[in-house]
PDB file of N, CA and C in Angstrom:
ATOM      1  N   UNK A   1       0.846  -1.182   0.000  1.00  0.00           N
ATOM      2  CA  UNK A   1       0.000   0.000   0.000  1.00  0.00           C
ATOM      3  C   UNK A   1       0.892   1.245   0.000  1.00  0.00           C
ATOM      4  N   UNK A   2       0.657   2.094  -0.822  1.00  0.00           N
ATOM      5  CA  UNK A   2       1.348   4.136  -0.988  1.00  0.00           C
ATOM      6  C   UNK A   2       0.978   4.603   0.017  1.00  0.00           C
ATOM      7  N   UNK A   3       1.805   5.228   0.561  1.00  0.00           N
ATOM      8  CA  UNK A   3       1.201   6.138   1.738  1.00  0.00           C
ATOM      9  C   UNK A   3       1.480   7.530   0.858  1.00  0.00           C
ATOM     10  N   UNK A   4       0.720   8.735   1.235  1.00  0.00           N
ATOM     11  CA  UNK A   4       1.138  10.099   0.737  1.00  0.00           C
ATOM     12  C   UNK A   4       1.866  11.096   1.941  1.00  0.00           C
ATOM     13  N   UNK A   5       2.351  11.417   1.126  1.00  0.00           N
ATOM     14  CA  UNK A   5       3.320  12.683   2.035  1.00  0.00           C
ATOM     15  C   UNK A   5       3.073  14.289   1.609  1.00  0.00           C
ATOM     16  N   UNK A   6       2.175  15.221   1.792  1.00  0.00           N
ATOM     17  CA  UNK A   6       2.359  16.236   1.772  1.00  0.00           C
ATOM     18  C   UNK A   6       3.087  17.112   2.148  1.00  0.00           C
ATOM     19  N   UNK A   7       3.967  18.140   1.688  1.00  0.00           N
ATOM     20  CA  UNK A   7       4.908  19.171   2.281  1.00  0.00           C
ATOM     21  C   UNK A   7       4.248  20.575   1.520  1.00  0.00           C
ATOM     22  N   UNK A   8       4.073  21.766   2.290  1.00  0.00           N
ATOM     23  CA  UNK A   8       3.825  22.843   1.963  1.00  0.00           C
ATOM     24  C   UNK A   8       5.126  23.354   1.600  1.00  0.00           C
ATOM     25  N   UNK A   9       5.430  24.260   0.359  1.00  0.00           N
ATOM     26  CA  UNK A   9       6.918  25.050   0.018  1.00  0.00           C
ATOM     27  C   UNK A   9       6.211  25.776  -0.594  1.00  0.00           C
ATOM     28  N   UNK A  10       6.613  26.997  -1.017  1.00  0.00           N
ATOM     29  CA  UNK A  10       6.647  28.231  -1.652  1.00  0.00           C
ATOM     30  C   UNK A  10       6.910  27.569  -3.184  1.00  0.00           C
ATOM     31  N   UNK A  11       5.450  28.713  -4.252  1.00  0.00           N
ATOM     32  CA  UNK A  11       5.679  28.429  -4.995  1.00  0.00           C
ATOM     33  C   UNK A  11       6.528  28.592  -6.235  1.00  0.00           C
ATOM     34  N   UNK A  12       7.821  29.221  -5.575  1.00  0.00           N
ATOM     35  CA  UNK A  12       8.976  29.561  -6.708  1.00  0.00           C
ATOM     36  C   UNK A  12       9.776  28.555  -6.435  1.00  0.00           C
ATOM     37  N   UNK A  13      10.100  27.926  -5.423  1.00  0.00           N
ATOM     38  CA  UNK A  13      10.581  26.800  -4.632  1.00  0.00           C
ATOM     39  C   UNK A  13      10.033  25.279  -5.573  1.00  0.00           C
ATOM     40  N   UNK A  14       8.601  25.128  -5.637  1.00  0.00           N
ATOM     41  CA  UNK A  14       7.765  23.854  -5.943  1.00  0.00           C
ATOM     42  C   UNK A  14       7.938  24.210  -7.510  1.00  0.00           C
ATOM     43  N   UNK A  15       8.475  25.227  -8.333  1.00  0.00           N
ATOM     44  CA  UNK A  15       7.906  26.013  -9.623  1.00  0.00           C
ATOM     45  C   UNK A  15      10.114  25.117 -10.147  1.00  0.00           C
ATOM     46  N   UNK A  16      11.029  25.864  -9.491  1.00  0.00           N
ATOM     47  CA  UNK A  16      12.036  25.514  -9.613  1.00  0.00           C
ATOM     48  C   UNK A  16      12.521  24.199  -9.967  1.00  0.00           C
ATOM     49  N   UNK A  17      11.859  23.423  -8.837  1.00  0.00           N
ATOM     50  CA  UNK A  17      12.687  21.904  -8.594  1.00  0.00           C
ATOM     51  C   UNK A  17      11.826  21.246  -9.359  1.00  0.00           C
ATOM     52  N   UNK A  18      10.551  21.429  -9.979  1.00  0.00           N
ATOM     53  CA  UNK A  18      10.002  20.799 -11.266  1.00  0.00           C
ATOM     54  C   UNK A  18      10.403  20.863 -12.429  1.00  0.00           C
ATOM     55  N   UNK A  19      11.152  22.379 -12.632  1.00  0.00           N
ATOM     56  CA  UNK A  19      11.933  22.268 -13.874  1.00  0.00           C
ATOM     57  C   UNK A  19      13.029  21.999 -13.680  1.00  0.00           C
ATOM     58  N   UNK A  20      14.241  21.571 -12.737  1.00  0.00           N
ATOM     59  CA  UNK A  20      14.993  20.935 -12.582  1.00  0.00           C
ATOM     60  C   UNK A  20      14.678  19.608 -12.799  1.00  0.00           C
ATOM     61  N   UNK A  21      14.031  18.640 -11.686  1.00  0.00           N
ATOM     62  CA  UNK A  21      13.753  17.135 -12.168  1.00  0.00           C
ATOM     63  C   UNK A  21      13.295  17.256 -13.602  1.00  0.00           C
ATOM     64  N   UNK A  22      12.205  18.028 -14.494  1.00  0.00           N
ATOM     65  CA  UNK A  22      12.045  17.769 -15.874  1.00  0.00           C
ATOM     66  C   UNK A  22      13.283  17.433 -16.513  1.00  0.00           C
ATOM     67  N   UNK A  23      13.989  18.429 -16.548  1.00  0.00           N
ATOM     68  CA  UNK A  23      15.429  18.165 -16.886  1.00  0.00           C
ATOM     69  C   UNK A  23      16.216  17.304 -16.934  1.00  0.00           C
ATOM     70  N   UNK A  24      16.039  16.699 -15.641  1.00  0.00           N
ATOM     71  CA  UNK A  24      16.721  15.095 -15.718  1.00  0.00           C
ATOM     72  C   UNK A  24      16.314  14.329 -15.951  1.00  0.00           C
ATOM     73  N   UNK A  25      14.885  14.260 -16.427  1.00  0.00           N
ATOM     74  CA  UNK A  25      13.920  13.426 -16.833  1.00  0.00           C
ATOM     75  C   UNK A  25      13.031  12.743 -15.763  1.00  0.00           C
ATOM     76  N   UNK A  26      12.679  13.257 -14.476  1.00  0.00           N
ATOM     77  CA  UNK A  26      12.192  13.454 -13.332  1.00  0.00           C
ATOM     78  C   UNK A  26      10.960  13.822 -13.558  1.00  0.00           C
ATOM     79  N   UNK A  27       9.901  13.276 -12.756  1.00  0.00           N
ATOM     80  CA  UNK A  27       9.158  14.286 -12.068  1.00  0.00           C
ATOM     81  C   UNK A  27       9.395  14.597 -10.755  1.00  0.00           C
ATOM     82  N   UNK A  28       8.608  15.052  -9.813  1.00  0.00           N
ATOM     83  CA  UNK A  28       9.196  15.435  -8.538  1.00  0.00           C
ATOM     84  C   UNK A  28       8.922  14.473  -7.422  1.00  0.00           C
ATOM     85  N   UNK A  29       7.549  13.818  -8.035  1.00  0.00           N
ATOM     86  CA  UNK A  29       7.512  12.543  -7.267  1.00  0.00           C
ATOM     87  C   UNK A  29       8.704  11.695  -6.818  1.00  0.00           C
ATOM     88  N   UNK A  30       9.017  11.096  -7.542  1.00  0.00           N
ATOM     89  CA  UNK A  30      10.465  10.440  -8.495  1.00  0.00           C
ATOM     90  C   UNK A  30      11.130  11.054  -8.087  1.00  0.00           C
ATOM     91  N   UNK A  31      11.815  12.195  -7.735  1.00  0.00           N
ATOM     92  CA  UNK A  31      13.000  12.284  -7.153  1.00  0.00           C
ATOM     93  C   UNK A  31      12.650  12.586  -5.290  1.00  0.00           C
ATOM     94  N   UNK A  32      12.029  12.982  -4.962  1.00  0.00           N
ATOM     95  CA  UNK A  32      11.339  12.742  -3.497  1.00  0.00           C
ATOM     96  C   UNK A  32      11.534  11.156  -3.376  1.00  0.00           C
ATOM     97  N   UNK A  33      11.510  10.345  -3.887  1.00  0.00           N
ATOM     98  CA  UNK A  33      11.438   8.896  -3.741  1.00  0.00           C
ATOM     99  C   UNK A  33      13.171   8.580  -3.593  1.00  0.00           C
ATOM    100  N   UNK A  34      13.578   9.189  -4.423  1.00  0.00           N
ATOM    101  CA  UNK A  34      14.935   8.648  -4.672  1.00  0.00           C
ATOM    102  C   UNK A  34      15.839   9.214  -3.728  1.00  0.00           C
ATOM    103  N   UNK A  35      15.282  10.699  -3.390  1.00  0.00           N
ATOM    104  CA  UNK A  35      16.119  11.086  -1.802  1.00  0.00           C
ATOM    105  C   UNK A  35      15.505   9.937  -0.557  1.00  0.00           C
ATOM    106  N   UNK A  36      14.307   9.748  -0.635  1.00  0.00           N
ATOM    107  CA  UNK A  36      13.855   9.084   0.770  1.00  0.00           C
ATOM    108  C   UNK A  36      15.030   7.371   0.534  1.00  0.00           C
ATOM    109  N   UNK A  37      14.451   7.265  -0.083  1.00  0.00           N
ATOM    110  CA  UNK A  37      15.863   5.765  -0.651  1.00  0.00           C
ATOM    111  C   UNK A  37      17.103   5.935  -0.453  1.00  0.00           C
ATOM    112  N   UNK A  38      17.963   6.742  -0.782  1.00  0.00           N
ATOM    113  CA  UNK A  38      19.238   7.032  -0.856  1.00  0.00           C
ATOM    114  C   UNK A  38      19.649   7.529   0.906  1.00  0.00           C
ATOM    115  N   UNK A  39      18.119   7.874   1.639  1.00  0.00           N
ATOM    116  CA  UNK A  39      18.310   8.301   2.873  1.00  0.00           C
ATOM    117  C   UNK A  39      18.822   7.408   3.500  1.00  0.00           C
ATOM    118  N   UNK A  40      17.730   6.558   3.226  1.00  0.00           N
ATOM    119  CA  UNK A  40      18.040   4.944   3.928  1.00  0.00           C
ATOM    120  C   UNK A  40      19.389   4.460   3.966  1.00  0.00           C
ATOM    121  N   UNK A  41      19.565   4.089   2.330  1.00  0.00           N
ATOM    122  CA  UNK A  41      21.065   3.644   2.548  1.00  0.00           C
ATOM    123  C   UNK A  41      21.835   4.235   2.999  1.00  0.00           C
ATOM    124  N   UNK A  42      22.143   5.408   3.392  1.00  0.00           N
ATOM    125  CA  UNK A  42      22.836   6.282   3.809  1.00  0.00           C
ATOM    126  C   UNK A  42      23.053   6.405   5.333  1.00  0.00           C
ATOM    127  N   UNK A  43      21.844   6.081   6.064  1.00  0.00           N
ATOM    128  CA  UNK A  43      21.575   5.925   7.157  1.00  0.00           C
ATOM    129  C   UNK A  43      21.511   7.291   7.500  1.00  0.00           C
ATOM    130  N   UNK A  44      20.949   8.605   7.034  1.00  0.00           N
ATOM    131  CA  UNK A  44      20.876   9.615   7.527  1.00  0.00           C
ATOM    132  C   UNK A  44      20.683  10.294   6.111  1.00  0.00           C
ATOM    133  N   UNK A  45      20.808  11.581   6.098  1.00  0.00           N
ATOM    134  CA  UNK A  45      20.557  12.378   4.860  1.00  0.00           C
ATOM    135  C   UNK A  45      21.397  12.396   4.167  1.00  0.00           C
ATOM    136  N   UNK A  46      21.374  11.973   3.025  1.00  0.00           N
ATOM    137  CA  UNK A  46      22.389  11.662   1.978  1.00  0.00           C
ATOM    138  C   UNK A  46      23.622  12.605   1.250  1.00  0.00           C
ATOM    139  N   UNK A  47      23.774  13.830   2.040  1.00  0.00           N
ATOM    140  CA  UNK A  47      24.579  15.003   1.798  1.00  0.00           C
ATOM    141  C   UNK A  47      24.947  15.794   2.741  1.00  0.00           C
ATOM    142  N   UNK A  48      26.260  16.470   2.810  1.00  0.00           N
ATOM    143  CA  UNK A  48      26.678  17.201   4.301  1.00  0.00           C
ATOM    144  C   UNK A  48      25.264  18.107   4.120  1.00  0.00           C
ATOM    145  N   UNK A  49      24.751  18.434   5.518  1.00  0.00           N
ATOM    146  CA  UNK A  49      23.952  19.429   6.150  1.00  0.00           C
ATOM    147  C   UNK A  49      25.040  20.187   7.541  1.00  0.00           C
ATOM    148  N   UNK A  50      25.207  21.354   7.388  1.00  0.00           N
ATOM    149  CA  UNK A  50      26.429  22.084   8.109  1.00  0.00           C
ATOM    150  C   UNK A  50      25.527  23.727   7.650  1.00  0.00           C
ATOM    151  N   UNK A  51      26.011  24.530   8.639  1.00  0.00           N
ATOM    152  CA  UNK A  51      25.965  25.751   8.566  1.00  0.00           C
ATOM    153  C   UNK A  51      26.866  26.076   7.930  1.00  0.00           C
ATOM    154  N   UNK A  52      27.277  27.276   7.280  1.00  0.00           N
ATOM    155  CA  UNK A  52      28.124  27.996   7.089  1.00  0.00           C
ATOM    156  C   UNK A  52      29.130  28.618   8.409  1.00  0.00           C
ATOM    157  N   UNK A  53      30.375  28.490   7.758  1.00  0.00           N
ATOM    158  CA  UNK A  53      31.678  29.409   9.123  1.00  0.00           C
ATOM    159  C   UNK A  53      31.814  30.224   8.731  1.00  0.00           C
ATOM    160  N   UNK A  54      32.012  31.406   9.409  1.00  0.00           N
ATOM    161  CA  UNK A  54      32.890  32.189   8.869  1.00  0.00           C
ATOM    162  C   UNK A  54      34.135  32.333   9.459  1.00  0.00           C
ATOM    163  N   UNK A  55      35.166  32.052   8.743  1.00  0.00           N
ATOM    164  CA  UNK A  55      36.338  31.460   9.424  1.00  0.00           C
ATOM    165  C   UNK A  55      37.496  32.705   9.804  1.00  0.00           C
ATOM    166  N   UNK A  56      37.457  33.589   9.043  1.00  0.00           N
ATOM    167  CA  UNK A  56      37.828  34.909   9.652  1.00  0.00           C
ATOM    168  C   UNK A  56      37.522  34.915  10.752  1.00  0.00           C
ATOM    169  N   UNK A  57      35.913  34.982  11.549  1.00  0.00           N
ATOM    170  CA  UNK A  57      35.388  35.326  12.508  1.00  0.00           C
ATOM    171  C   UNK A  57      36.243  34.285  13.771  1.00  0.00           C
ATOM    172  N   UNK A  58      35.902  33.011  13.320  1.00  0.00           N
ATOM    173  CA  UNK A  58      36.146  31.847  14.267  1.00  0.00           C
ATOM    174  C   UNK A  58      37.985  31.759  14.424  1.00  0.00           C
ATOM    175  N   UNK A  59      39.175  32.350  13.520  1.00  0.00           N
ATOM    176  CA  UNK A  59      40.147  32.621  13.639  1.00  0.00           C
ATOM    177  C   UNK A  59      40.343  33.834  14.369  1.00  0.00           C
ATOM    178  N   UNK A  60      39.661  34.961  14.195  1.00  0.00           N
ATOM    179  CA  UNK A  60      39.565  36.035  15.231  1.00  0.00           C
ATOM    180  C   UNK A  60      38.984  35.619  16.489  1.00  0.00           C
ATOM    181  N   UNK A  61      38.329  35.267  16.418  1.00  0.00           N
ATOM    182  CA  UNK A  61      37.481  34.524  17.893  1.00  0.00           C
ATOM    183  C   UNK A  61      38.897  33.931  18.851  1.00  0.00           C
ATOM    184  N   UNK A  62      39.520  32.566  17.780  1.00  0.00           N
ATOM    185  CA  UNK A  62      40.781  32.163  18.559  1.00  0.00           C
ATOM    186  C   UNK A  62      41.706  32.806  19.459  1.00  0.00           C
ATOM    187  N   UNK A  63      42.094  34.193  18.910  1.00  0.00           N
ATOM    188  CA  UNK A  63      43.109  34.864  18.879  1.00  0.00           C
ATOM    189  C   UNK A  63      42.921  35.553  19.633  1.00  0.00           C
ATOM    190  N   UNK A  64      41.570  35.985  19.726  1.00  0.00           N
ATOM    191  CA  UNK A  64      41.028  36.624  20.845  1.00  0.00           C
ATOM    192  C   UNK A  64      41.357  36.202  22.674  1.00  0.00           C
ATOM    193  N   UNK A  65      40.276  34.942  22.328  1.00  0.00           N
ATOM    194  CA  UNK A  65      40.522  33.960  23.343  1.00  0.00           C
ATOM    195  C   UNK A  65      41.920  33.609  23.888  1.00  0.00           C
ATOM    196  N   UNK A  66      42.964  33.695  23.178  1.00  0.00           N
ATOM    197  CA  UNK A  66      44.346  33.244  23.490  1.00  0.00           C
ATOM    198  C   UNK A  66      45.071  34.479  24.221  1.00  0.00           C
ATOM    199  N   UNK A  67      44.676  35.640  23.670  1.00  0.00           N
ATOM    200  CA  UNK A  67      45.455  36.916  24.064  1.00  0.00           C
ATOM    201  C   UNK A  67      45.137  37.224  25.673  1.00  0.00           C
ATOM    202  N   UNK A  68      43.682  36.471  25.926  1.00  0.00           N
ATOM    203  CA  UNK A  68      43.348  37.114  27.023  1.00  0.00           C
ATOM    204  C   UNK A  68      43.411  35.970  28.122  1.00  0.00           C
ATOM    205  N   UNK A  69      44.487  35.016  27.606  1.00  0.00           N
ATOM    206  CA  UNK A  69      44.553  34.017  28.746  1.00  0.00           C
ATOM    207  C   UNK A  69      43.605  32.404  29.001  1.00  0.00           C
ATOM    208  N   UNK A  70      43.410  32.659  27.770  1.00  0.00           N
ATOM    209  CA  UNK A  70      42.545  31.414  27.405  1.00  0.00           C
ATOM    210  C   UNK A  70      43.834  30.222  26.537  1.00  0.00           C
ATOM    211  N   UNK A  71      43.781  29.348  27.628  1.00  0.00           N
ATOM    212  CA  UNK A  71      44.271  28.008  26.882  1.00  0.00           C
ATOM    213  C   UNK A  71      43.697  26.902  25.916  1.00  0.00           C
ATOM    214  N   UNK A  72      44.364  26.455  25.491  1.00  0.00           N
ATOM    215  CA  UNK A  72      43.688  25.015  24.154  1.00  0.00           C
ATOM    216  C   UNK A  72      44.534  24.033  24.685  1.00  0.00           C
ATOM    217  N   UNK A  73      44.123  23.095  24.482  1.00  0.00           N
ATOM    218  CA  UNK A  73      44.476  21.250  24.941  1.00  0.00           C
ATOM    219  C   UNK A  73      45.027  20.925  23.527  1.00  0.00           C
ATOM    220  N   UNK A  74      46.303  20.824  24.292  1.00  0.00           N
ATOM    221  CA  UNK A  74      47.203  19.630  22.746  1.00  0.00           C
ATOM    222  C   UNK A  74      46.177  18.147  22.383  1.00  0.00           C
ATOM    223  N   UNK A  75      46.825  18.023  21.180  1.00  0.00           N
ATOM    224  CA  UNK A  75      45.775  16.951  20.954  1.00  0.00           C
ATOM    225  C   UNK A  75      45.927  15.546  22.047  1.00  0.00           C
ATOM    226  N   UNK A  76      46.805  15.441  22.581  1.00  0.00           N
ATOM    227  CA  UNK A  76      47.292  14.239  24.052  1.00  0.00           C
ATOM    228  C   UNK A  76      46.919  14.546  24.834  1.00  0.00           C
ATOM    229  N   UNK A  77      46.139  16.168  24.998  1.00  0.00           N
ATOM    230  CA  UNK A  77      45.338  16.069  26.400  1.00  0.00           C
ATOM    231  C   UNK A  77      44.089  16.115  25.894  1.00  0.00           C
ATOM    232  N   UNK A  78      44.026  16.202  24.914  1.00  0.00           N
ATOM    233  CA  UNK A  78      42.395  16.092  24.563  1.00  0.00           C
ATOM    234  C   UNK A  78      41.989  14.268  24.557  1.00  0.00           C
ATOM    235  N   UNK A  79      42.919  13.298  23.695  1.00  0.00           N
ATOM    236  CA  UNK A  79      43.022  12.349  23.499  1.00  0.00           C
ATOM    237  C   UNK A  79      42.956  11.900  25.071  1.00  0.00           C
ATOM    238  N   UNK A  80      43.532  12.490  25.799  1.00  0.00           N
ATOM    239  CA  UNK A  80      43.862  11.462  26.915  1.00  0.00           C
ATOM    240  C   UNK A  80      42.061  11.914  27.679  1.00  0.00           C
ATOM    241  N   UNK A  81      41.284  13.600  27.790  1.00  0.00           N
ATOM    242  CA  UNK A  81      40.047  13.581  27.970  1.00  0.00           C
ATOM    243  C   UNK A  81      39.135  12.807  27.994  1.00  0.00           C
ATOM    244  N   UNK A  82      38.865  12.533  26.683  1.00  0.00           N
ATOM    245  CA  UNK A  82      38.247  11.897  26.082  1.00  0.00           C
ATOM    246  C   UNK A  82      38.381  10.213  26.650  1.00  0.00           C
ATOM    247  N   UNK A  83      39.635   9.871  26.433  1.00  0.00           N
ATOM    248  CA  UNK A  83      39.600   8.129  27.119  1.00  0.00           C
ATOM    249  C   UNK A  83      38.726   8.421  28.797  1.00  0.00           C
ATOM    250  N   UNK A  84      39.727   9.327  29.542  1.00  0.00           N
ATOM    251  CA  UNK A  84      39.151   8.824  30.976  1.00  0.00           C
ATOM    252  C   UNK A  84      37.024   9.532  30.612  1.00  0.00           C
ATOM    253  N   UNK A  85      36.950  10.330  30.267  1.00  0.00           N
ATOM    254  CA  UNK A  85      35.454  10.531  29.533  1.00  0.00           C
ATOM    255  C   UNK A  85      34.598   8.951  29.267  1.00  0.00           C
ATOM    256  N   UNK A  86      35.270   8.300  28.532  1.00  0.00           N
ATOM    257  CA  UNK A  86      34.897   6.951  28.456  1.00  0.00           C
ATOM    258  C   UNK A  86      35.151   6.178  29.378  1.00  0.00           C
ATOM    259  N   UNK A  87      36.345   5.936  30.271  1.00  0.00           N
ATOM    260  CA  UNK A  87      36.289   4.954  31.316  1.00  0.00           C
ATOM    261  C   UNK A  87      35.267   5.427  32.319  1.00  0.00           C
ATOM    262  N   UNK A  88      34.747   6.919  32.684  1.00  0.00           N
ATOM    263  CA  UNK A  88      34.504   7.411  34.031  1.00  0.00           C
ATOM    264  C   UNK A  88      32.433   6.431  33.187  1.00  0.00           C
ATOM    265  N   UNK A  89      32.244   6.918  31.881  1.00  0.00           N
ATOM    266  CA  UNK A  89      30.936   6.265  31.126  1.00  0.00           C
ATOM    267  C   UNK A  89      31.073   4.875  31.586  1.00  0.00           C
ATOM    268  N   UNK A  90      31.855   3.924  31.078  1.00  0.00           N
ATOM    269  CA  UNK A  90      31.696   2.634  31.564  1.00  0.00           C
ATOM    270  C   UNK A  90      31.584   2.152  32.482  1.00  0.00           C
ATOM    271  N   UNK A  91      32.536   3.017  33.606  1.00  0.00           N
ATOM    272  CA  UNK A  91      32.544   2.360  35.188  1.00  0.00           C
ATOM    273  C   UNK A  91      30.506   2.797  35.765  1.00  0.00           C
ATOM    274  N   UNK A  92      30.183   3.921  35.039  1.00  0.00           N
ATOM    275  CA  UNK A  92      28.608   4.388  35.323  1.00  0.00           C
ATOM    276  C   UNK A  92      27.594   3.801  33.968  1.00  0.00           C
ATOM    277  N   UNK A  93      27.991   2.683  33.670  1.00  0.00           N
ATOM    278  CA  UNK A  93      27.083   2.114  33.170  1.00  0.00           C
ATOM    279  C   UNK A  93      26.491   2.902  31.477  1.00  0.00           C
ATOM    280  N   UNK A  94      27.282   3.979  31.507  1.00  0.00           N
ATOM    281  CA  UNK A  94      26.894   5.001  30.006  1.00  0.00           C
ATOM    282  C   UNK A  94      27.141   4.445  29.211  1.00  0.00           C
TER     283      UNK A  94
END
């Protein structure tokens, strides 16, 4: 048995991605199908989903943070964090 799925989008949005799938020889059904499929195998959404950085900002941010007495963990104290993080989880059942 089909189940249906309705989604409300804007119609320059629903107007767009129809003449895109036409294009590939799609309708939109058909490619809604082929993302929900590809989800699956994927085990999650089939393409990075991420915000944008702005990496100026987040390099100024650093520099910031450092000038005013803010430390960072070499990667051996982070590494070593992280293990007792996991032993302190196991010994509590996490």
């Amino acid at each position: 048995m089909a189940k249906t799925i309705q989604v409300r989008v804007d119609d320059h949005l629903k107007d767009s991605a129809d003449a895109l799938f036409i294009s590939l020889g799609l309708d939109t059904s058909t490619a809604i199908r082929i993302f929900l499929t590809a989800s699956l195998d994927a085990g999650g959404i089939p393409f990075a989903v991420a915000r944008s950085v702005d990496s100026q900002s987040a390099i100024q941010e650093a520099i910031n943070y450092r000038k005013s007495g803010g430390v960072f963990l070499t990667s051996k104290q982070s590494l070593a964090n992280m293990r007792e993080a996991i032993r302190v989880g196991v010994e509590n059942g996490i």
